[in-house]
Protein backbone atom coordinates (compact mmCIF):
# COMPACT_ATOMS: atom_id res chain seq x y z
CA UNK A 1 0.00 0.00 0.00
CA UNK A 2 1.65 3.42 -0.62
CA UNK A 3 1.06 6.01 1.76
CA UNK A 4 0.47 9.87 0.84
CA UNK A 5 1.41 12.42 2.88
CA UNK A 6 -1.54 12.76 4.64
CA UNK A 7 -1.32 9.26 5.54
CA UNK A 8 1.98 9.50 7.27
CA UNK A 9 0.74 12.76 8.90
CA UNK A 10 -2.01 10.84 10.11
CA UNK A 11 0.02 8.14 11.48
CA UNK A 12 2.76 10.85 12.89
CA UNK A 13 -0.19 11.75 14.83
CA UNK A 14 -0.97 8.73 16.33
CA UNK A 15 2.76 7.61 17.46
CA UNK A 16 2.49 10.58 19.78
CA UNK A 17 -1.18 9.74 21.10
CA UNK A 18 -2.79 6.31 19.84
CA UNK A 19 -5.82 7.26 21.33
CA UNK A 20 -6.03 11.15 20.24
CA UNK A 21 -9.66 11.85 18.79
CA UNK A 22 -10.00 11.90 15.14
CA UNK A 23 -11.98 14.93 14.92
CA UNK A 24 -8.66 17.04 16.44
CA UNK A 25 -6.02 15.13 14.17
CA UNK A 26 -8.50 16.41 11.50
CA UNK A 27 -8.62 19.76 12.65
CA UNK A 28 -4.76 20.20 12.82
CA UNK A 29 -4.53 18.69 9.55
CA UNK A 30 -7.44 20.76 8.53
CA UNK A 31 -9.45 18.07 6.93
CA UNK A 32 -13.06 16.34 7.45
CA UNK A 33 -13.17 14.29 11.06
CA UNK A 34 -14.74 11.69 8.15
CA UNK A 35 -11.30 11.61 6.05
CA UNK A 36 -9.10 10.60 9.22
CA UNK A 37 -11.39 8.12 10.43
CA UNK A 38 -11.74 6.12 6.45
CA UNK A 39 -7.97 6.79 6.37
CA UNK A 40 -7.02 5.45 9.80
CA UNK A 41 -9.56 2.32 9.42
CA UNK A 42 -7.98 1.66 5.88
CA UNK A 43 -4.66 1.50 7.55
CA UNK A 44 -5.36 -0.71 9.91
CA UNK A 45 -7.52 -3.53 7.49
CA UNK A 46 -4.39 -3.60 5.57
CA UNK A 47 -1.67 -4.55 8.06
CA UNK A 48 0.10 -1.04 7.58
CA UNK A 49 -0.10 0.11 11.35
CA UNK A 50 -1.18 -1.23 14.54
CA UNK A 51 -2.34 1.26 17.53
CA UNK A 52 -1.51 -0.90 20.72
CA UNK A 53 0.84 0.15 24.25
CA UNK A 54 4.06 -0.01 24.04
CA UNK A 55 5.97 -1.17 27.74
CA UNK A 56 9.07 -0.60 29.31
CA UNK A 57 10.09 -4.20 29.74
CA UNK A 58 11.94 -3.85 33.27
CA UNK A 59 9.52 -1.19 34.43
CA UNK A 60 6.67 -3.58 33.66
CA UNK A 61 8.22 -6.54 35.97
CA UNK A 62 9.99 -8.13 33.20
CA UNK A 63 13.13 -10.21 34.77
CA UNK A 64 14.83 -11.04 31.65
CA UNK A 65 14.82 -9.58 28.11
CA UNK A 66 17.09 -11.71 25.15
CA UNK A 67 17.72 -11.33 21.70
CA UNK A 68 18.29 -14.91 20.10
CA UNK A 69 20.17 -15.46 17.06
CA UNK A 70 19.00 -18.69 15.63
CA UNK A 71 21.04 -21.06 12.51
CA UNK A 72 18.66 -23.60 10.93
CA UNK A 73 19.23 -26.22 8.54
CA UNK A 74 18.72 -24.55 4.73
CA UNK A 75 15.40 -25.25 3.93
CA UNK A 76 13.80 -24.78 7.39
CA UNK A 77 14.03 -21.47 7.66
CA UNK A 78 9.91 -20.27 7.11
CA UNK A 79 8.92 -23.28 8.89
CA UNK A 80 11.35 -22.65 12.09
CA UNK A 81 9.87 -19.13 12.07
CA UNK A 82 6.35 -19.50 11.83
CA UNK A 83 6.70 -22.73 14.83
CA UNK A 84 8.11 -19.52 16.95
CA UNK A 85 5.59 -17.32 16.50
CA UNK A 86 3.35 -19.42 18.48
CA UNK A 87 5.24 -18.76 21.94
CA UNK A 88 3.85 -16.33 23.71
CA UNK A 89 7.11 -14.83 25.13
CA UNK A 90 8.80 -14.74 21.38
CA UNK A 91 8.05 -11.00 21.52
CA UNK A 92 9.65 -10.55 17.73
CA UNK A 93 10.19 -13.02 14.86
CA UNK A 94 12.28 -12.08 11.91
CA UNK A 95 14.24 -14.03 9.38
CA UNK A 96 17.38 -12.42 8.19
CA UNK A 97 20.79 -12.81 6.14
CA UNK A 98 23.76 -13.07 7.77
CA UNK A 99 25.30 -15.16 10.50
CA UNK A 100 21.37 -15.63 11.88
CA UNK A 101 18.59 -17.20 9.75
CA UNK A 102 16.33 -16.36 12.64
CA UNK A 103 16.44 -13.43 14.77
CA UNK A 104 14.01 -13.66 18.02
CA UNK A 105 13.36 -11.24 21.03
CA UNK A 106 12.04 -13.57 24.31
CA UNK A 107 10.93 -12.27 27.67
CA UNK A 108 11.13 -13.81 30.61
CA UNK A 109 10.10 -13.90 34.13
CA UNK A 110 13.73 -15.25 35.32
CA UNK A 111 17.08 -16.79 34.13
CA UNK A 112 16.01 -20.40 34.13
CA UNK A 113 12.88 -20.06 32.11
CA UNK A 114 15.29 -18.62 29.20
CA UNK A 115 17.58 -21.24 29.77
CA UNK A 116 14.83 -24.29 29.82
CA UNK A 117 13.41 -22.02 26.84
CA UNK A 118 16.99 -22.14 24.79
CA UNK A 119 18.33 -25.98 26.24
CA UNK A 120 15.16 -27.55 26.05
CA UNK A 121 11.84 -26.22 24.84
CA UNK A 122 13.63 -24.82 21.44
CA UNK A 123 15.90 -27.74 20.32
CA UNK A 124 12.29 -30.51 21.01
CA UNK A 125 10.54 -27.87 19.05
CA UNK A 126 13.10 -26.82 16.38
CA UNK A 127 14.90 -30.00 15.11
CA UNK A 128 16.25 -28.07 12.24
CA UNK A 129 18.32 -25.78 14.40
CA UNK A 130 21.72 -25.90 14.03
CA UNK A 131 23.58 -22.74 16.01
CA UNK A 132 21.69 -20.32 18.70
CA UNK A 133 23.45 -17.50 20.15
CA UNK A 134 21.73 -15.24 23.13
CA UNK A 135 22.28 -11.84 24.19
CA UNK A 136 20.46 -10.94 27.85
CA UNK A 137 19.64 -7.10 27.74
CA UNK A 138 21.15 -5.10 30.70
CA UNK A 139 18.98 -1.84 30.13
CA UNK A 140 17.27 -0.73 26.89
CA UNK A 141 18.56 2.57 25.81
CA UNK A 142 16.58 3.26 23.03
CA UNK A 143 13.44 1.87 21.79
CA UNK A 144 11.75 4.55 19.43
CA UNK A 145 9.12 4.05 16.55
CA UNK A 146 9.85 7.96 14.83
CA UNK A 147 7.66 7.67 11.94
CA UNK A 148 7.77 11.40 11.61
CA UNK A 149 11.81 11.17 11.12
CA UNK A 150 11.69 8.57 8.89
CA UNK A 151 9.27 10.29 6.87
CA UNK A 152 11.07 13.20 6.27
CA UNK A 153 13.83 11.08 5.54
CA UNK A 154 12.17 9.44 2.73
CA UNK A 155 11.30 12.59 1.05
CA UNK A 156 14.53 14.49 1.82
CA UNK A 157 13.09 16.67 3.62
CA UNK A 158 15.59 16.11 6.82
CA UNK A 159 19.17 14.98 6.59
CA UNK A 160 19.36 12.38 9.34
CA UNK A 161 20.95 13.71 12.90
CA UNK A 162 24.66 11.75 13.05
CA UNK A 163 25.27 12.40 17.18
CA UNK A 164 28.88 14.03 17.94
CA UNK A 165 31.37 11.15 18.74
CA UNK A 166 31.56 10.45 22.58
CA UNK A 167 35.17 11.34 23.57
């Protein structure tokens, strides 16, 4: 689907406030309450944005957070991929190139539930896995969805910010 501007004002208007009324995103945009509502409905029926709460992991009593790269036998790839999308702790699913054919994000009450997840639930589940590596997250520093930036980026309207090196 290819989004006009007044689509990705639209949706710049939700990242700050999911549940802002239509009729003022309309009014700052100065269109009909009507247009925002077809064009934020149409958006969601086709997949291209989501308006759901986003957490702080460790604020929200989360114990363990761990990014999971994942080797599977070629051929297996899809299949391994679509088996982990059925745990309800796999947080994030993507298949990628690289040293990973999988990469995964898993949350986790403690330290042993990621390690029966990783030893034991994932190698019964996954016989086509070959190589996992796991990074535990210490603290998340960023996590950002700027669809405003990016959007200004696509058009050239913005040179991307490079920060100053840390000395």
């Amino acid at each position: 689907m290819k989004l006009d501007r007044l689509d990705q004002q639209i949706i710049s208007a939700l990242e700050d406030d999911g549940r802002r009324p239509y009729r003022d995103i309309a009014r700052d945009l100065d269109v009909a309450e009507a247009t925002v509502r077809a064009r934020v409905n149409r958006l969601l029926e086709s997949g291209s944005i989501r308006i759901t709460a986003v957490g702080n992991y460790f604020q929200l009593g989360l114990k363990v957070v761990a990014i999971c790269l994942i080797r599977v036998r070629p051929g297996h790839v899809q299949e391994s991929a679509e088996a982990l999308r059925a745990y309800p702790h796999v947080r994030f699913v993507g298949t990628s190139f690289g040293s990973a054919d999988i990469i995964i994000q898993t949350l986790h009450p403690d330290i042993g539930s990621l390690h029966r997840f990783m030893s034991v639930e994932l190698p019964r589940a996954l016989p086509h896995v070959t190589y996992t590596e796991t990074f535990q997250l210490a603290e998340v520093v960023k996590s950002a969805w700027n669809w405003k930036a990016w959007f200004a980026q696509l058009e050239g309207r913005e040179e991307p910010e490079v920060p100053e090196p840390v000395p």
